[in-house]
N, C-alpha and C. Protein backbone atom coordinates (compact mmCIF):
# COMPACT_ATOMS: atom_id res chain seq x y z
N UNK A 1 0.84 -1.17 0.00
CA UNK A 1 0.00 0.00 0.00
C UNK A 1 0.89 1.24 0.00
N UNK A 2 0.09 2.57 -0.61
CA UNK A 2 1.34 3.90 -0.46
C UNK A 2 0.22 4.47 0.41
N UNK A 3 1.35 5.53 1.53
CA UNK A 3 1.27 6.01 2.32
C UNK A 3 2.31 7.46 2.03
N UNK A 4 1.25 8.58 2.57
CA UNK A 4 2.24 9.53 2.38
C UNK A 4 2.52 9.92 4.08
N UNK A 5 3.96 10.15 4.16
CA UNK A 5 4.02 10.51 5.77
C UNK A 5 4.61 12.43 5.63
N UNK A 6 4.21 13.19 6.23
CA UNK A 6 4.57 14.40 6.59
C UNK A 6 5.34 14.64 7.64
N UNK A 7 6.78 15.09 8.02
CA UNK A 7 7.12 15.75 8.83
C UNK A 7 7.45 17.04 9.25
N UNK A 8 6.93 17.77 10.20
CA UNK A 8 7.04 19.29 9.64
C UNK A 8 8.17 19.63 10.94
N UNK A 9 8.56 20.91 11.12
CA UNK A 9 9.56 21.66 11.91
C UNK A 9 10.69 20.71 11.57
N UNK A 10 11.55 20.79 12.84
CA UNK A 10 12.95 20.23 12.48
C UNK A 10 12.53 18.76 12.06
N UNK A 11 11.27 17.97 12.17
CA UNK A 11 11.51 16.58 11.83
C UNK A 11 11.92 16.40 10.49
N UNK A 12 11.41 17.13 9.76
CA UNK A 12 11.92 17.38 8.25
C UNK A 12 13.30 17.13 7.78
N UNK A 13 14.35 17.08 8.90
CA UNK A 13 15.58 16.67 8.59
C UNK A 13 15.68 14.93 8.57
N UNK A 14 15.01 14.50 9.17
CA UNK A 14 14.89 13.50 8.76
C UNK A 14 14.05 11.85 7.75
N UNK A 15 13.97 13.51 6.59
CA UNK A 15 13.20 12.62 5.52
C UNK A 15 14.14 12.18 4.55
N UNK A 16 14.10 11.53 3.49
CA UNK A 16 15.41 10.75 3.30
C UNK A 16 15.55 12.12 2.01
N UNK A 17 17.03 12.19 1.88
CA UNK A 17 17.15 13.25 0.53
C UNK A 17 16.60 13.16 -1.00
N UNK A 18 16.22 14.31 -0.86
CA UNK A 18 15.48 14.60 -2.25
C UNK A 18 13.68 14.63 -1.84
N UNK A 19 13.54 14.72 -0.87
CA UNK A 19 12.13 14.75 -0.32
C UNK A 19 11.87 16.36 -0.63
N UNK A 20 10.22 15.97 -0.86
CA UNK A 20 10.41 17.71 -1.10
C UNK A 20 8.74 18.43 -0.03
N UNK A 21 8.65 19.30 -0.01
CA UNK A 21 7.73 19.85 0.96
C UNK A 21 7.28 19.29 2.19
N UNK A 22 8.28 18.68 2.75
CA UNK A 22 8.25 17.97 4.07
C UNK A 22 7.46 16.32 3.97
N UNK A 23 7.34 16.56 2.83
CA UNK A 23 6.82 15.05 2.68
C UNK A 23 7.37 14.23 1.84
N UNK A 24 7.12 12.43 2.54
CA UNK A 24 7.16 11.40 0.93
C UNK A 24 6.64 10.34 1.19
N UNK A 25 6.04 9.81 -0.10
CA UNK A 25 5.09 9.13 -0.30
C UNK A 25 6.23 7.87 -0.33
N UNK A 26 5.22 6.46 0.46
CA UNK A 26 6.18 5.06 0.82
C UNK A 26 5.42 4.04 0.27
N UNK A 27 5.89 2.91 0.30
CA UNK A 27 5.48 1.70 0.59
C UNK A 27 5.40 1.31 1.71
N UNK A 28 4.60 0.59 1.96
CA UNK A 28 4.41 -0.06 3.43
C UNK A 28 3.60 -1.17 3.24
N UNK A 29 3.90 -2.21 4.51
CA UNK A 29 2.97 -3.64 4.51
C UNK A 29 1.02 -3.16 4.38
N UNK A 30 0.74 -3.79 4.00
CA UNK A 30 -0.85 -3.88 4.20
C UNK A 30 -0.88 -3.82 5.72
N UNK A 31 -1.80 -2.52 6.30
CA UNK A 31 -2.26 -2.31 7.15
C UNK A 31 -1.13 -1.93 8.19
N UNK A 32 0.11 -1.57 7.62
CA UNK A 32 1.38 -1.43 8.84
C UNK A 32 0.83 -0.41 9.88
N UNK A 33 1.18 -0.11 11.34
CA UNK A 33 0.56 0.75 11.85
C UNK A 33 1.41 1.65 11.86
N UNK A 34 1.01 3.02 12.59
CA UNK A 34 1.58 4.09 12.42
C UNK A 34 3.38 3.83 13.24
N UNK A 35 3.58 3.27 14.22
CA UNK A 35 4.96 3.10 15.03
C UNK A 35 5.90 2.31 13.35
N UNK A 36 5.45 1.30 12.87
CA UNK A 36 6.12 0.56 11.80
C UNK A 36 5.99 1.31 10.73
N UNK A 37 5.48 2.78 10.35
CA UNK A 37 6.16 3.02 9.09
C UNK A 37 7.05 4.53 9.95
N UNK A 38 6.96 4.63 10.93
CA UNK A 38 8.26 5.75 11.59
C UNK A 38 8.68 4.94 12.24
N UNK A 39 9.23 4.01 12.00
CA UNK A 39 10.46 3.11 12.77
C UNK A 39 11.62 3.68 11.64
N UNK A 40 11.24 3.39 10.40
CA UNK A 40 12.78 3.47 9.43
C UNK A 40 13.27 4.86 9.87
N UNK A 41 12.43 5.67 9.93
CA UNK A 41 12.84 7.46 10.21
C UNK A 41 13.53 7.52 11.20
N UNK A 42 13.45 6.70 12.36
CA UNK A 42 14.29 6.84 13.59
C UNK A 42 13.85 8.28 14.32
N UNK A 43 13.05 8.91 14.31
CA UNK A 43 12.56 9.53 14.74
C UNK A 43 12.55 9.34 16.40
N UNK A 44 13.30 10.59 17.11
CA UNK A 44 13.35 10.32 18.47
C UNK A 44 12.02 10.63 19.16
N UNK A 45 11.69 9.90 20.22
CA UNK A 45 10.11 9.57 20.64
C UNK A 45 10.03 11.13 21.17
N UNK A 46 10.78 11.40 21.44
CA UNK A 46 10.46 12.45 22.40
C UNK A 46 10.01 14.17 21.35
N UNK A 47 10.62 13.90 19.93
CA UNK A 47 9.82 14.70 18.97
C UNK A 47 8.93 14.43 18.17
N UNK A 48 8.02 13.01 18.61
CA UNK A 48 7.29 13.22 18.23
C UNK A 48 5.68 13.34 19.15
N UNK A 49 5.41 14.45 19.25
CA UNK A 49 4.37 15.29 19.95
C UNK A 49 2.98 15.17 19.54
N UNK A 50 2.99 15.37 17.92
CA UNK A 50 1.79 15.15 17.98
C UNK A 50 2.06 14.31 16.50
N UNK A 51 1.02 13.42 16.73
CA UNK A 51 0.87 12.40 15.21
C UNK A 51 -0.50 12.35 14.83
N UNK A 52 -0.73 12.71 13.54
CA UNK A 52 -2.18 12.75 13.17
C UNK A 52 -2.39 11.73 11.82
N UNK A 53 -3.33 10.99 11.91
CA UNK A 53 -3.51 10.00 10.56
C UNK A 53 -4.87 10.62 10.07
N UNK A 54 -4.28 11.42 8.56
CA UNK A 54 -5.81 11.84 8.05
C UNK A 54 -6.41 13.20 8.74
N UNK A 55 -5.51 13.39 9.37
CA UNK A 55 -6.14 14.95 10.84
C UNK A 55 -6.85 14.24 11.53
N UNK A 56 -6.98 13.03 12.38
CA UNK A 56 -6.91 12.59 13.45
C UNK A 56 -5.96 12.28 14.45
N UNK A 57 -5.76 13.01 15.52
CA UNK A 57 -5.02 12.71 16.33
C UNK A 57 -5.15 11.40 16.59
N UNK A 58 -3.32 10.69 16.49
CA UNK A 58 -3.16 9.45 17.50
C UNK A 58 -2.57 9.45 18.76
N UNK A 59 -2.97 9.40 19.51
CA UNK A 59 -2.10 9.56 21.21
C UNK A 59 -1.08 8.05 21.06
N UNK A 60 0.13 8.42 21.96
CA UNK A 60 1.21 7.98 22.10
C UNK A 60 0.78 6.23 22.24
N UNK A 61 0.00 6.00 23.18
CA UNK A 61 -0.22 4.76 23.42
C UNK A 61 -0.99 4.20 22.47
N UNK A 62 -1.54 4.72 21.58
CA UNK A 62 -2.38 3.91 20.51
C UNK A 62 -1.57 3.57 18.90
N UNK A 63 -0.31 4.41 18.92
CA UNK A 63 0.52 4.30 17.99
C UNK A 63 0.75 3.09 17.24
N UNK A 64 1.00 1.75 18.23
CA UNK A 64 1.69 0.76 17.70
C UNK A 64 0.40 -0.43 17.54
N UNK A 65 -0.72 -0.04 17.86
CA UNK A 65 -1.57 -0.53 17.23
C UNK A 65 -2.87 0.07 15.87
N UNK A 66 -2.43 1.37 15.73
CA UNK A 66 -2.90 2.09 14.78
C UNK A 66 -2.90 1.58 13.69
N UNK A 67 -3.98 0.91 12.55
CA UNK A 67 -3.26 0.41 11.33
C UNK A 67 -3.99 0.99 10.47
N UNK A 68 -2.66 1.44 9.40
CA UNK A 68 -3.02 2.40 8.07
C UNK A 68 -3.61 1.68 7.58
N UNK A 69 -4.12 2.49 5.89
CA UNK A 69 -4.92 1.90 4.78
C UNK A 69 -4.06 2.74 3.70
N UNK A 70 -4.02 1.97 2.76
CA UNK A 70 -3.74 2.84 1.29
C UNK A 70 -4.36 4.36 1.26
N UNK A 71 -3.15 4.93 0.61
CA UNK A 71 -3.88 6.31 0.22
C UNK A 71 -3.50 7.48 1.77
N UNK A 72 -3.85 6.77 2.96
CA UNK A 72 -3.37 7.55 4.32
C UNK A 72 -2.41 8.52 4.25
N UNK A 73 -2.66 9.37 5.00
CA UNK A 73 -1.60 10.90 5.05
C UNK A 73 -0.92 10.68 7.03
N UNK A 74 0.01 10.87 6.98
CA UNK A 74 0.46 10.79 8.31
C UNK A 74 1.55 11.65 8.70
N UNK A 75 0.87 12.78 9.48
CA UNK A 75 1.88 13.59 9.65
C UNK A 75 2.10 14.04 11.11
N UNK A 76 3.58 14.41 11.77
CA UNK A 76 3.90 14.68 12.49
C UNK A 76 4.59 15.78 12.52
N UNK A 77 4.64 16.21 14.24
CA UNK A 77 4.81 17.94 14.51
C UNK A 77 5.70 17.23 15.79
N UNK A 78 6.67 17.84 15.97
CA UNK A 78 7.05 17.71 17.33
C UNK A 78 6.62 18.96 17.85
N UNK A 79 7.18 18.88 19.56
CA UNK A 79 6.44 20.02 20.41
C UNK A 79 7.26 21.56 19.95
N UNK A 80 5.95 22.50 20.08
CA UNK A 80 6.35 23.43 19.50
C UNK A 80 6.34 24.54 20.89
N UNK A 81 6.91 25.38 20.73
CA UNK A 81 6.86 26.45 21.85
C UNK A 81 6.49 27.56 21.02
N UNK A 82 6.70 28.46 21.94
CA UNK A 82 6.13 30.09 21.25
C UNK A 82 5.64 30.71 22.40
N UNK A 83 5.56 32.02 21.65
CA UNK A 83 5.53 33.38 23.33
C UNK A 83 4.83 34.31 22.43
């Protein structure tokens, strides 16, 4: 199935090169959940703050049983500050 994943602020450094507008579109197993297609990213847990599948929030504990579908948008924000 393709899956597009979004990372925005600094996660964006870790999309693989040649990615372009903070996003790229993957392969992934049928139904992989959201923890198994940001495992390859290595993404440290602690930036990722908020994860949304589709603009649904997934909370931390529901991650590794979350399972995509073809076509899914999945994007993440780590925590942001501001004044």
């Amino acid at each position: 199935m393709r899956v597009t994943v979004k990372l925005y602020a600094t996660l964006g450094d870790y999309l693989p090169p040649g990615s372009k507008h903070n996003r790229v579109e993957l392969a992934a197993a049928d139904h992989a959940t959201v923890s198994e297609v940001l495992a390859p990213f290595a993404l440290p847990p602690r930036l990722t703050h908020l994860v949304l599948v589709n603009g649904v929030f997934i909370p931390p504990e529901e991650r590794a049983a979350c399972r995509l579908n073809d076509g899914d948008v999945l994007a993440v924000w780590p925590p942001i500050a501001g004044g």
